[in-house]
N, C-alpha and C. Protein backbone atom coordinates (compact mmCIF):
# COMPACT_ATOMS: atom_id res chain seq x y z
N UNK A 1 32.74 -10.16 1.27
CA UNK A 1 32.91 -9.65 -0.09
C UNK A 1 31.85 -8.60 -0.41
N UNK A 2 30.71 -9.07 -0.02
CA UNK A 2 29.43 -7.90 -0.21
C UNK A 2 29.92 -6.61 0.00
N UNK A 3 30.43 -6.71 1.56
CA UNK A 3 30.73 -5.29 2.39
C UNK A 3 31.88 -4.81 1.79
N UNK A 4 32.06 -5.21 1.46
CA UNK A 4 33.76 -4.91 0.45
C UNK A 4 32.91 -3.97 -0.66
N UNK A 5 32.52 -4.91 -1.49
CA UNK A 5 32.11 -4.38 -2.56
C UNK A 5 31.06 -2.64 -2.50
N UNK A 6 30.34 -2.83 -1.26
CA UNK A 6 29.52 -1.78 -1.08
C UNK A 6 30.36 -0.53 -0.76
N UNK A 7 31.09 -0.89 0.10
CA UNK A 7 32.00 0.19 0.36
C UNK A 7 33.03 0.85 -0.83
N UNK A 8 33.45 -0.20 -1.82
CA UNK A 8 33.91 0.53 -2.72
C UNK A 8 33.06 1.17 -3.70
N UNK A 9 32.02 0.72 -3.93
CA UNK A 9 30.77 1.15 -4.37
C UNK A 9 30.52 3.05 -4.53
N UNK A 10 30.21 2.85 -3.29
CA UNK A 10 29.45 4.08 -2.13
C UNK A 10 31.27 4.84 -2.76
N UNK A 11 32.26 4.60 -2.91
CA UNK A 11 33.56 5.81 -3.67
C UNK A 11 33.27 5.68 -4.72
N UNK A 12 32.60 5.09 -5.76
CA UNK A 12 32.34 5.14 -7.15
C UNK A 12 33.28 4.28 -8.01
N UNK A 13 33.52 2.97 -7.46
CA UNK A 13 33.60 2.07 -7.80
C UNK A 13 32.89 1.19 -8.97
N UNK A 14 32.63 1.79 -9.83
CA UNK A 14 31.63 0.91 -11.16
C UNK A 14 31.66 -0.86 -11.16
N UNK A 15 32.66 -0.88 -10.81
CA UNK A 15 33.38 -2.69 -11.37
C UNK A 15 32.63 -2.93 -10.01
N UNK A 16 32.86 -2.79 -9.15
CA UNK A 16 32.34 -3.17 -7.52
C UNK A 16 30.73 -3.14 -7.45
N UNK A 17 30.46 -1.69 -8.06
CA UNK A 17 28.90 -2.02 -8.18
C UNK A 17 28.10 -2.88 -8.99
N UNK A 18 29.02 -3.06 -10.34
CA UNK A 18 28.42 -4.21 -11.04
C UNK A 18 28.39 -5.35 -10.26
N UNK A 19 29.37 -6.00 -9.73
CA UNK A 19 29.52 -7.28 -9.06
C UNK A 19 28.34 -7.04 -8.09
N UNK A 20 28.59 -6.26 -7.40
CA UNK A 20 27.01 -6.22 -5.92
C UNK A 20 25.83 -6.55 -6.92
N UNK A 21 25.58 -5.71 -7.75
CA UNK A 21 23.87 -5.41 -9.04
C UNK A 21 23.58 -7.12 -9.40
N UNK A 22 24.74 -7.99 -9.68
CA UNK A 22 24.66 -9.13 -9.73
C UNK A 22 24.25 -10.16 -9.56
N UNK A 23 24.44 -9.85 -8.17
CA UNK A 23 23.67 -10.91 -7.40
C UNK A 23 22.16 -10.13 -7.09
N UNK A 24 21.71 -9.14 -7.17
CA UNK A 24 20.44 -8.73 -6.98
C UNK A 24 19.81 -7.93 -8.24
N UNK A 25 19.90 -8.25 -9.28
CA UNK A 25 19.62 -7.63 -10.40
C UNK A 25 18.30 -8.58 -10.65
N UNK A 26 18.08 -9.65 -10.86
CA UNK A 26 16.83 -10.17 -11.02
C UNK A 26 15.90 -10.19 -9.49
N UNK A 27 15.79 -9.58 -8.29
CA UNK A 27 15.26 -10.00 -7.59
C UNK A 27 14.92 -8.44 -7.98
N UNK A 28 15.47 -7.46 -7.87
CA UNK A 28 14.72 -6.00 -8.15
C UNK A 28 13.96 -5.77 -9.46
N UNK A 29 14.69 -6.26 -10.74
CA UNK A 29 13.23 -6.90 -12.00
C UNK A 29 12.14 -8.00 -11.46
N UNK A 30 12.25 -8.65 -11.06
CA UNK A 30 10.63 -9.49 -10.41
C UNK A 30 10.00 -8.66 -9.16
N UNK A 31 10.67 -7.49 -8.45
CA UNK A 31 9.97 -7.21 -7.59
C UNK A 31 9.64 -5.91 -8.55
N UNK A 32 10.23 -5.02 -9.42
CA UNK A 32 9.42 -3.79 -10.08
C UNK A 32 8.63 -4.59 -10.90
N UNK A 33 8.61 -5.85 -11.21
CA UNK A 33 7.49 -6.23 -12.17
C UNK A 33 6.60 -7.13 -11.56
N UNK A 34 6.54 -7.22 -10.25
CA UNK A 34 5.26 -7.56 -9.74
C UNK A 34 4.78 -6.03 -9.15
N UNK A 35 5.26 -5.24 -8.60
CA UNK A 35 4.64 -3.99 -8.13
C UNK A 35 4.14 -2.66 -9.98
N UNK A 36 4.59 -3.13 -10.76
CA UNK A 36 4.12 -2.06 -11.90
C UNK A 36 3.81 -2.63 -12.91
N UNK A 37 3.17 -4.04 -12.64
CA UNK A 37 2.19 -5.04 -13.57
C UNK A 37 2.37 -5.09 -15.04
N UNK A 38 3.58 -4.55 -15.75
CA UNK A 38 3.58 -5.59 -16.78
C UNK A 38 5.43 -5.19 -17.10
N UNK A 39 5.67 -5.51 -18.20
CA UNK A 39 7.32 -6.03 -18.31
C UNK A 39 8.04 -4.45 -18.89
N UNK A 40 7.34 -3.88 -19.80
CA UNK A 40 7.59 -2.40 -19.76
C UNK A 40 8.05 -1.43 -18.90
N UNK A 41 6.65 -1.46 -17.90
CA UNK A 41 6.78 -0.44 -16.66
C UNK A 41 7.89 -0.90 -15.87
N UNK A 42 8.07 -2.46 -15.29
CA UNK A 42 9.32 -2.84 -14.62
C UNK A 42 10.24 -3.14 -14.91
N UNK A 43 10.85 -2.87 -16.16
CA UNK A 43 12.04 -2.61 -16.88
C UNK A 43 12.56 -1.15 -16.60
N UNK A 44 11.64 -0.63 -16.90
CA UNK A 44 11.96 1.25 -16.39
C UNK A 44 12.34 1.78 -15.12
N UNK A 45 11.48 0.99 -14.34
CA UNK A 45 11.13 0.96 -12.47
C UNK A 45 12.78 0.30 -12.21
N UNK A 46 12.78 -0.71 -12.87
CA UNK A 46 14.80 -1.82 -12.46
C UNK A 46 15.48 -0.74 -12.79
N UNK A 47 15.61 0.00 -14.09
CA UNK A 47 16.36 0.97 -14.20
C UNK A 47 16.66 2.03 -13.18
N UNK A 48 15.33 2.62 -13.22
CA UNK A 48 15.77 3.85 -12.27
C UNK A 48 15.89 3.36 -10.59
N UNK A 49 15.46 2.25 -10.76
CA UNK A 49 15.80 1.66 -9.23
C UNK A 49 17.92 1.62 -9.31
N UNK A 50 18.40 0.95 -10.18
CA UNK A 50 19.89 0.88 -10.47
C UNK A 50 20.20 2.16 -10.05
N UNK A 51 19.88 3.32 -10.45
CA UNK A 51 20.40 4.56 -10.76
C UNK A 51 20.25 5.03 -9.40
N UNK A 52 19.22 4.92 -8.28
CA UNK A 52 18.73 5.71 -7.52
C UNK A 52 19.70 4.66 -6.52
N UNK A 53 19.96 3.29 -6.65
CA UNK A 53 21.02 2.43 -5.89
C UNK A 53 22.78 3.12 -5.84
N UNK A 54 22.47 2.97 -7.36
CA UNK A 54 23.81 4.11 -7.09
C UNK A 54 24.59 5.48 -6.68
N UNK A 55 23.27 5.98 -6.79
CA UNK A 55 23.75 7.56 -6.56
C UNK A 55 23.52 7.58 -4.84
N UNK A 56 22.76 6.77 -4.25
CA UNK A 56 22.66 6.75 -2.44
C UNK A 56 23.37 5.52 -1.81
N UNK A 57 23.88 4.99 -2.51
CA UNK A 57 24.95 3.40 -1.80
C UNK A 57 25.35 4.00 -0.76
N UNK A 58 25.94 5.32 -0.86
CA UNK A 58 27.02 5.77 -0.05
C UNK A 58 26.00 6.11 1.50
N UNK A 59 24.86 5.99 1.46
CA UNK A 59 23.74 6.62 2.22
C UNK A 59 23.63 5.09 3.28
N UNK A 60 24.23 4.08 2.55
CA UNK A 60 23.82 2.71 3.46
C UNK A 60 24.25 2.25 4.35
N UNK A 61 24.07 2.33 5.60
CA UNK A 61 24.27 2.52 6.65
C UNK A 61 24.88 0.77 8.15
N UNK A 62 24.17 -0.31 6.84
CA UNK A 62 25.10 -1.43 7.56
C UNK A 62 24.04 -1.91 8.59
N UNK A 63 23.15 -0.95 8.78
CA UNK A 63 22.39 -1.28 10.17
C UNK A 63 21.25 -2.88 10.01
N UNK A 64 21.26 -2.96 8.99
CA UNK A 64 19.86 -3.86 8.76
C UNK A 64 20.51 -4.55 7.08
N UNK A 65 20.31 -5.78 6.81
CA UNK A 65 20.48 -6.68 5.95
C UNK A 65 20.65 -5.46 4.34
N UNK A 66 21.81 -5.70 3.51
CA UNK A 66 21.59 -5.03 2.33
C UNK A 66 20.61 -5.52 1.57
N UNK A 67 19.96 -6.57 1.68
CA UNK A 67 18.78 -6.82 0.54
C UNK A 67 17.87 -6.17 1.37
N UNK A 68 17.91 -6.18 2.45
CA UNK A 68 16.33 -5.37 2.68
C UNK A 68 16.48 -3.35 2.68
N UNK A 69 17.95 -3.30 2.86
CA UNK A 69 17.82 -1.37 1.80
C UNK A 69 17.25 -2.12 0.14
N UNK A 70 18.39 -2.80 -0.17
CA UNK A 70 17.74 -2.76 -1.89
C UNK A 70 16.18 -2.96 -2.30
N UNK A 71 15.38 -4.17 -1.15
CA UNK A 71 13.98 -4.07 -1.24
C UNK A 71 13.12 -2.46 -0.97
N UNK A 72 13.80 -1.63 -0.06
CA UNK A 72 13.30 -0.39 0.48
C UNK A 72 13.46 0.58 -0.55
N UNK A 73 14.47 0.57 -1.47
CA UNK A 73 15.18 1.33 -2.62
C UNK A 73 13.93 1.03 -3.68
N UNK A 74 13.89 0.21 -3.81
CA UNK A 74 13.24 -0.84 -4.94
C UNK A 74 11.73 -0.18 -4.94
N UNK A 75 11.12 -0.79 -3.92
CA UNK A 75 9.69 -0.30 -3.28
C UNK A 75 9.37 1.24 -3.81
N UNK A 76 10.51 1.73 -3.06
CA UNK A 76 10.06 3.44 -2.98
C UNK A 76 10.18 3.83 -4.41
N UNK A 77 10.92 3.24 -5.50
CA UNK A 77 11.14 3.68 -6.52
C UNK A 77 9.73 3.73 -7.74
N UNK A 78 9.55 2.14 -7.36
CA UNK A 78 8.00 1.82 -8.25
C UNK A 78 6.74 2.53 -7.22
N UNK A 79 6.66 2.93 -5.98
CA UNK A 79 5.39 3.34 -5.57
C UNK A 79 5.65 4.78 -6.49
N UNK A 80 6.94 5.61 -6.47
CA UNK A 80 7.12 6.79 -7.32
C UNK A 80 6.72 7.31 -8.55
N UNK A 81 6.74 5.49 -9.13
CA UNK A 81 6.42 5.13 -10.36
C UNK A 81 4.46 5.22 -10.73
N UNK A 82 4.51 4.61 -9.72
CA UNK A 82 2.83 4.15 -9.86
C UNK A 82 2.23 5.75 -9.30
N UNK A 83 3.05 6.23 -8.72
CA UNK A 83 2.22 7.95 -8.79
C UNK A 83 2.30 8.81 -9.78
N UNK A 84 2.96 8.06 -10.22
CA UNK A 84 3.72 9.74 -11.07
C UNK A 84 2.80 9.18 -12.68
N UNK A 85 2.64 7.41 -12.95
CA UNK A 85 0.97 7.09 -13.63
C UNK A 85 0.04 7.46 -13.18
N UNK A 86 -0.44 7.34 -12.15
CA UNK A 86 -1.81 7.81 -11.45
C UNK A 86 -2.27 8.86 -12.00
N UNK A 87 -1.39 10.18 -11.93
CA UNK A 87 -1.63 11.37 -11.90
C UNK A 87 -1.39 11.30 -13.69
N UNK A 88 -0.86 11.46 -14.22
CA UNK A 88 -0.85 10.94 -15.84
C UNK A 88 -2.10 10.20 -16.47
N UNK A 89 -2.34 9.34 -15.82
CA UNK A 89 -3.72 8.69 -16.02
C UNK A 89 -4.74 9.06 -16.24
N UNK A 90 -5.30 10.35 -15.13
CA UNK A 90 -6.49 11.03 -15.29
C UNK A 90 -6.70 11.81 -15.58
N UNK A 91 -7.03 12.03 -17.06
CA UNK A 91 -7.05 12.70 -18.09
C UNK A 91 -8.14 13.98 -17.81
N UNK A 92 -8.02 15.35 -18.26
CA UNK A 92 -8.97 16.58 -18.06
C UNK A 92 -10.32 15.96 -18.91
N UNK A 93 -11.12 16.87 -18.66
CA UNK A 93 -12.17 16.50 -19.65
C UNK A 93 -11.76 17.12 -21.37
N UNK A 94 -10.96 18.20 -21.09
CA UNK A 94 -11.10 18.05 -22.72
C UNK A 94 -10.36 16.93 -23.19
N UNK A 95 -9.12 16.51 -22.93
CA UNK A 95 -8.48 15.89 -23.15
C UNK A 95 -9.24 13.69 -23.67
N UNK A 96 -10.64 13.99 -22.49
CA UNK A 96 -11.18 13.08 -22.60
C UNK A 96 -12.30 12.95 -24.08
N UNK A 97 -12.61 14.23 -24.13
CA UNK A 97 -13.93 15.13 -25.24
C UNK A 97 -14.77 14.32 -24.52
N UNK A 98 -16.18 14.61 -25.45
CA UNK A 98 -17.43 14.27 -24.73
C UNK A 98 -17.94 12.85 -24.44
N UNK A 99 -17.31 11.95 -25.67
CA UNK A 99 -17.21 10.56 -25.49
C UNK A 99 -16.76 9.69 -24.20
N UNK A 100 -15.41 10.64 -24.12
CA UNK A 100 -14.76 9.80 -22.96
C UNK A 100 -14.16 8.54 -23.83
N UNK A 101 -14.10 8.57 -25.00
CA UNK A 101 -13.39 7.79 -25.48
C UNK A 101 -14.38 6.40 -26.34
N UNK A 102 -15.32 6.29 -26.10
CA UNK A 102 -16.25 5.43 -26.46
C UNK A 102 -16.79 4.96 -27.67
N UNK A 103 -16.49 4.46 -27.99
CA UNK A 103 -16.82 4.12 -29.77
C UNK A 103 -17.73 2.70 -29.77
N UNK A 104 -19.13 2.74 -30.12
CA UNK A 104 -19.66 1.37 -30.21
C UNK A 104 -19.32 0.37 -30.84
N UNK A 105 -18.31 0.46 -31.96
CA UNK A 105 -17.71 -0.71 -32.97
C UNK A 105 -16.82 -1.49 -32.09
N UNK A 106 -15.91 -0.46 -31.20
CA UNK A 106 -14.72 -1.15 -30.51
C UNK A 106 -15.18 -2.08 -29.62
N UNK A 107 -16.54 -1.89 -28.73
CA UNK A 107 -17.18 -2.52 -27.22
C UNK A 107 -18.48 -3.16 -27.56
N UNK A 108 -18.59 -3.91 -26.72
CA UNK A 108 -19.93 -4.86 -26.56
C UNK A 108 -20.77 -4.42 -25.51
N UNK A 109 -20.58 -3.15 -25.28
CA UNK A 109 -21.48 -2.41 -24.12
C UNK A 109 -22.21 -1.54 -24.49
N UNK A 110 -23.40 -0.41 -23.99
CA UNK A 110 -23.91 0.20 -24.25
C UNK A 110 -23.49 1.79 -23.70
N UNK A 111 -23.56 3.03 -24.22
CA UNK A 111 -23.19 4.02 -24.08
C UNK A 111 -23.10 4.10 -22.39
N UNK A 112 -24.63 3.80 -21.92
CA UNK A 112 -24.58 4.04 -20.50
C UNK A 112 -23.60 3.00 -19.70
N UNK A 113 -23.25 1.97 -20.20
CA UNK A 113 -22.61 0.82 -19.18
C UNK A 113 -21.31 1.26 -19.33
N UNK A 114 -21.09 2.24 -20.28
CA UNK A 114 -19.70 2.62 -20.57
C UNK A 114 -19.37 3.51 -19.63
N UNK A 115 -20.29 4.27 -19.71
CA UNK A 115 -20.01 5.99 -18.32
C UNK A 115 -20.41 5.01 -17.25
N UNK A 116 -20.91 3.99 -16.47
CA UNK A 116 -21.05 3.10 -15.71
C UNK A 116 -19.55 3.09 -15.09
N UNK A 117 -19.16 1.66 -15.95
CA UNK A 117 -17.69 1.69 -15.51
C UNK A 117 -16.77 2.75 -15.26
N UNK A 118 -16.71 3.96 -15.84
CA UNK A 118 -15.91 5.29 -16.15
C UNK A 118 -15.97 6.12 -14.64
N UNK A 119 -17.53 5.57 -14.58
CA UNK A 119 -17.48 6.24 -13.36
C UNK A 119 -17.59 5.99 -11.98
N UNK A 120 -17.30 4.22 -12.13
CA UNK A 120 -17.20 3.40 -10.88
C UNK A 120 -15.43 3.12 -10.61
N UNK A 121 -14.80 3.36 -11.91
CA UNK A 121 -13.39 3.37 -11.88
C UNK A 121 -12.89 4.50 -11.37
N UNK A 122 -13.82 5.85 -11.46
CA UNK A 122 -12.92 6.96 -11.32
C UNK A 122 -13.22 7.28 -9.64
N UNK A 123 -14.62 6.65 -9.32
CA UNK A 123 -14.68 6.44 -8.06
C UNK A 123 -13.98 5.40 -7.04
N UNK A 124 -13.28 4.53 -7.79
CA UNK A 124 -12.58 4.02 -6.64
C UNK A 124 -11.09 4.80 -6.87
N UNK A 125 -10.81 5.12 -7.82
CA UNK A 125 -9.82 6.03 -7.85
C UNK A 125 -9.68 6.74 -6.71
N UNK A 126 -10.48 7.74 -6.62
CA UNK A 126 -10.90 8.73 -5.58
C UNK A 126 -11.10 8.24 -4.07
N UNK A 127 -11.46 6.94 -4.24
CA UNK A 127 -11.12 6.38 -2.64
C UNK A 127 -10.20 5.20 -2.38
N UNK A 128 -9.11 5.17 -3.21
CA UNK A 128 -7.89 4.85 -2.66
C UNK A 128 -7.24 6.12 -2.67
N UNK A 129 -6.69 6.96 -3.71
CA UNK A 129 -6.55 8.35 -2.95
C UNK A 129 -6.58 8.94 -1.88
N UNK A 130 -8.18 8.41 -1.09
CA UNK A 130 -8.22 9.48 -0.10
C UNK A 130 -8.04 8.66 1.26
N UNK A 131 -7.27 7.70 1.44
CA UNK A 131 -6.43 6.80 2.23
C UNK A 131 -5.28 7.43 2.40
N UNK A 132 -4.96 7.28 4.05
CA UNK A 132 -3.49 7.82 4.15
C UNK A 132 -2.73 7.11 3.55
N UNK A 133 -1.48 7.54 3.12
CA UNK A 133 -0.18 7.25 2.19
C UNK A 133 0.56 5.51 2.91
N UNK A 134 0.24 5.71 4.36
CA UNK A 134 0.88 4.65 4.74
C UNK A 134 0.18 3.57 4.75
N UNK A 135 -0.93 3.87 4.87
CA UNK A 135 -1.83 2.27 4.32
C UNK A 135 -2.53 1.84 2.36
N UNK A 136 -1.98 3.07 1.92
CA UNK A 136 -2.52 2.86 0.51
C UNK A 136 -1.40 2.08 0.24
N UNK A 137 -0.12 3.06 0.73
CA UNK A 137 1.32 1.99 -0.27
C UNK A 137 1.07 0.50 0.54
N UNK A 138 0.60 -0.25 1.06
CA UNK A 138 0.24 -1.50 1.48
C UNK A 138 -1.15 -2.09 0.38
N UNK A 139 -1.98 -1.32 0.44
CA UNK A 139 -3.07 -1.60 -0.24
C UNK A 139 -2.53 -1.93 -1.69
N UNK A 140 -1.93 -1.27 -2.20
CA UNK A 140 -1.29 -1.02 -3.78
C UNK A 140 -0.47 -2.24 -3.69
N UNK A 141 0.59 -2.33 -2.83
CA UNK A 141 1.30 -3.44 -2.63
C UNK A 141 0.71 -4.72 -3.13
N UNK A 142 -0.05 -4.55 -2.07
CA UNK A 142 -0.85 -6.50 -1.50
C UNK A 142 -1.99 -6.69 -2.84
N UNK A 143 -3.06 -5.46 -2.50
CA UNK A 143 -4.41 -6.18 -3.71
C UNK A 143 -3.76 -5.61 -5.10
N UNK A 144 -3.66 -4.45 -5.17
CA UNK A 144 -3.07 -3.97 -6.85
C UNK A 144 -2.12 -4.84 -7.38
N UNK A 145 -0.98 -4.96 -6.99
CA UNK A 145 0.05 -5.51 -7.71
C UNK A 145 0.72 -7.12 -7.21
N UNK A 146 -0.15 -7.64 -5.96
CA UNK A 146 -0.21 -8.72 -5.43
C UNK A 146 1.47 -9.18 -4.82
N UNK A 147 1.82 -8.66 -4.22
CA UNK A 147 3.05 -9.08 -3.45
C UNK A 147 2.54 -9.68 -2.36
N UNK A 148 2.97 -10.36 -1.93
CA UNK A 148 2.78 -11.42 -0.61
C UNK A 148 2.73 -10.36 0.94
N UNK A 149 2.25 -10.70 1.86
CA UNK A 149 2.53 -9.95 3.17
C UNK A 149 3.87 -10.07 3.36
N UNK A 150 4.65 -11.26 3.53
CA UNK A 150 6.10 -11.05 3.85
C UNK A 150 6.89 -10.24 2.55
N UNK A 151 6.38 -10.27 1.72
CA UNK A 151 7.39 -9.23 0.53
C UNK A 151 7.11 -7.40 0.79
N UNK A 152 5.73 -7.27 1.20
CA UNK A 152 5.03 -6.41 1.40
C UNK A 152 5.88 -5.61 2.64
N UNK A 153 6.26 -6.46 3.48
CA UNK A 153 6.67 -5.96 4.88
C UNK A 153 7.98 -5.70 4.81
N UNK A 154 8.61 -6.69 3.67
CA UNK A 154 10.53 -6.22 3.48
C UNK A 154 10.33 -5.50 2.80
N UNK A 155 9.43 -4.87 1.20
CA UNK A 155 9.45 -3.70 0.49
C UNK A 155 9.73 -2.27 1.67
N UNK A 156 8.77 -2.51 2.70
CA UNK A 156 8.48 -0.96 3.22
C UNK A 156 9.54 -1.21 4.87
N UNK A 157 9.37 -2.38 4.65
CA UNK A 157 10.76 -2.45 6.33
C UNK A 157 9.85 -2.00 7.07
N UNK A 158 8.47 -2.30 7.29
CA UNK A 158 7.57 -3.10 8.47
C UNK A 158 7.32 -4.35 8.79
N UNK A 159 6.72 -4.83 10.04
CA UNK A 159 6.46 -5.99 10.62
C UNK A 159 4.96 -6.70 9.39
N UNK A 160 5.19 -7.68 9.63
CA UNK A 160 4.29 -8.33 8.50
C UNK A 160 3.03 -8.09 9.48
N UNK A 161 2.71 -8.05 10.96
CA UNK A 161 1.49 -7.53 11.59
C UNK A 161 0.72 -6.34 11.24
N UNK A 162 1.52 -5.63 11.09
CA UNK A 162 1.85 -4.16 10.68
C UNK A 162 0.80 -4.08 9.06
N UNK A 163 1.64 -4.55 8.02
CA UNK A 163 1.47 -4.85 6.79
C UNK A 163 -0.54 -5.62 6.60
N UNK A 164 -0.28 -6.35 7.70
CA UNK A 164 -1.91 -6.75 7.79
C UNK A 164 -2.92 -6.27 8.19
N UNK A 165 -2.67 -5.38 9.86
CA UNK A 165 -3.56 -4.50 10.01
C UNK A 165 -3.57 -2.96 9.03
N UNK A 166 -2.64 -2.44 8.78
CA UNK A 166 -2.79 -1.11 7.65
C UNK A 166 -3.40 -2.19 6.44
N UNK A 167 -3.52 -3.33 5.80
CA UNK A 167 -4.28 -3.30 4.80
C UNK A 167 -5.72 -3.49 5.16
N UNK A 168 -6.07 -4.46 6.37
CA UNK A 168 -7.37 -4.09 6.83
C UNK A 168 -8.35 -3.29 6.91
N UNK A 169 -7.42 -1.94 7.69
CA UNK A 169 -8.18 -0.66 7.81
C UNK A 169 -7.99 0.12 6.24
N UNK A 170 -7.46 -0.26 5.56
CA UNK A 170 -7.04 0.51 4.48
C UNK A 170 -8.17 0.02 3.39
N UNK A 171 -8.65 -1.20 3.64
CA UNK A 171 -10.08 -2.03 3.19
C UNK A 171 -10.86 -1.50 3.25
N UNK A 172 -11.43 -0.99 4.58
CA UNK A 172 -12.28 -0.75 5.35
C UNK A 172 -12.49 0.64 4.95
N UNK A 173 -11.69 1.54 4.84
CA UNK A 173 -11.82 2.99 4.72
C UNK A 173 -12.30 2.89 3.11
N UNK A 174 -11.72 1.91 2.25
CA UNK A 174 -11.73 2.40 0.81
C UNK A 174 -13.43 1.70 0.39
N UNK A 175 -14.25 0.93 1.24
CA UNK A 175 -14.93 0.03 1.14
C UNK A 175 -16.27 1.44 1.86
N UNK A 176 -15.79 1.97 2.68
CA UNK A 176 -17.34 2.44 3.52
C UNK A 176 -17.19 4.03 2.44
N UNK A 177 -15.98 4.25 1.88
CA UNK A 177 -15.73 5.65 0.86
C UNK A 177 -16.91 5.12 -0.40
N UNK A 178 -16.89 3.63 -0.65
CA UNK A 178 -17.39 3.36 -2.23
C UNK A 178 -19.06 3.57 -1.71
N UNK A 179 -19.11 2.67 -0.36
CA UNK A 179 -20.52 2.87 -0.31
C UNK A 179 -21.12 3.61 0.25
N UNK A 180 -20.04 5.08 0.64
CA UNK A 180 -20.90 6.57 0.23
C UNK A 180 -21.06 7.02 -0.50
N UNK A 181 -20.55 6.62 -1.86
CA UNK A 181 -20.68 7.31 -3.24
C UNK A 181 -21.67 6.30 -3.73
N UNK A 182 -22.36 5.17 -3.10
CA UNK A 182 -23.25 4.45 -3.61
C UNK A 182 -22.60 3.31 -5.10
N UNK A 183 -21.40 3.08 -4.91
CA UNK A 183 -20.96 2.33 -6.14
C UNK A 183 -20.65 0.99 -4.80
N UNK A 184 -21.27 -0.06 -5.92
CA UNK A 184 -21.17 -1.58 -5.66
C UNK A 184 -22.59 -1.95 -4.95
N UNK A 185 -23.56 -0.93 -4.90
CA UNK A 185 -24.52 -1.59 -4.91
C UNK A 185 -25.34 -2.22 -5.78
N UNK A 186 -25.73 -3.26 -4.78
CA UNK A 186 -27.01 -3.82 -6.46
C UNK A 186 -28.48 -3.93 -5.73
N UNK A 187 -29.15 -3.83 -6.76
CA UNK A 187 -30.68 -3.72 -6.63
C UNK A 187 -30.36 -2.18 -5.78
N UNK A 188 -31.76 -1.50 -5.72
CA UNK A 188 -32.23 -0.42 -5.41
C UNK A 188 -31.71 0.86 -6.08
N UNK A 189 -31.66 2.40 -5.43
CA UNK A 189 -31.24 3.34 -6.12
C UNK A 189 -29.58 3.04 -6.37
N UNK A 190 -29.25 3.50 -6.92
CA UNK A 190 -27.58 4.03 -7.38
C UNK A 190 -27.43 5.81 -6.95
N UNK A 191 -26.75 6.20 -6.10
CA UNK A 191 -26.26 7.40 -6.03
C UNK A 191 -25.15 7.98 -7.15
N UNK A 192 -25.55 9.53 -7.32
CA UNK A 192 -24.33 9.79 -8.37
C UNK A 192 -23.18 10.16 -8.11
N UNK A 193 -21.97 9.37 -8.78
CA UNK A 193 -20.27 9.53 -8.54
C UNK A 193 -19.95 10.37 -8.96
């Protein structure tokens, strides 16, 4: 019935694609809302995941389980998502003004602990960034948005070995990046980010 349905699908079959969306409509909302961390962003992410299911059905090829294209569909849609925030996120300096946003009524911190954080955040920014693409989308996966190694490995349709060593080295690179910029040390000098 699946293969039925996909195939009429992939001709533009609406009634056929609803029935397929059916049975996988809540597994693509719990997987965009564990990968884009709150119920907003993965409401949007399910959406355009639907849309981007439908307009390439016809692209599906039979070779490998349909839940694991819809996990691959799914995946690629929210990592799209989480870039296309990233880059939205980091605001110019004017845009920031001189504060950076900081108001002492709002926080229980002090001016400096404020540019502290601002600038230990914008430094790890900068070194997950500068990780190749194929071990960040693992990194983002597993520690950012906490998907399991086996969810991790059907999102991207790698081996869960795979999924463990790219987050390792993907550790490792983002870990020896922080402590060239001197952030996460304690006691002694602090280098500037």
């Amino acid at each position: 019935m699946e293969r039925e349905n996909i195939a009429r699908a992939a001709k533009g079959d609406a009634n056929a694609f609803e029935a397929l969306m059916g049975a996988y409509e809540t597994k693509i909302y719990a997987l965009c809302l564990r990968m884009m961390g709150n119920p907003h962003d993965g409401e949007d992410a399910a959406q355009e995941t639907m849309l981007r299911i439908w307009r390439t059905i016809g692209q599906y090829r039979f070779e490998s389980a349909f839940s694991t294209w819809i996990y691959r569909v799914t995946a690629s849609c929210c990592m799209d998502a989480i870039r296309k925030r990233q880059r939205q996120a980091q605001p110019s300096l004017e845009e920031m003004g001189e504060t950076d946003g900081f108001d002492p009524a709002d926080s229980g911190e002090t001016p400096q602990e404020h540019a502290e954080r601002t600038e230990t955040r914008s430094a790890i920014q900068r070194a997950i960034s500068a990780v190749p693409e194929t071990m960040r989308e693992v990194f983002l996966l597993r520690d950012v948005h906490g998907l399991s190694v086996e969810e991790t490995a059907q999102a991207l349709q790698i081996a869960q070995g795979t999924v463990k060593s790219r987050l390792a080295r993907a550790r490792e690179k983002i870990a020896a990046e922080l402590k060239r910029r001197g952030v996460g040390e304690t006691g002694g000098e602090r280098h500037a980010v």
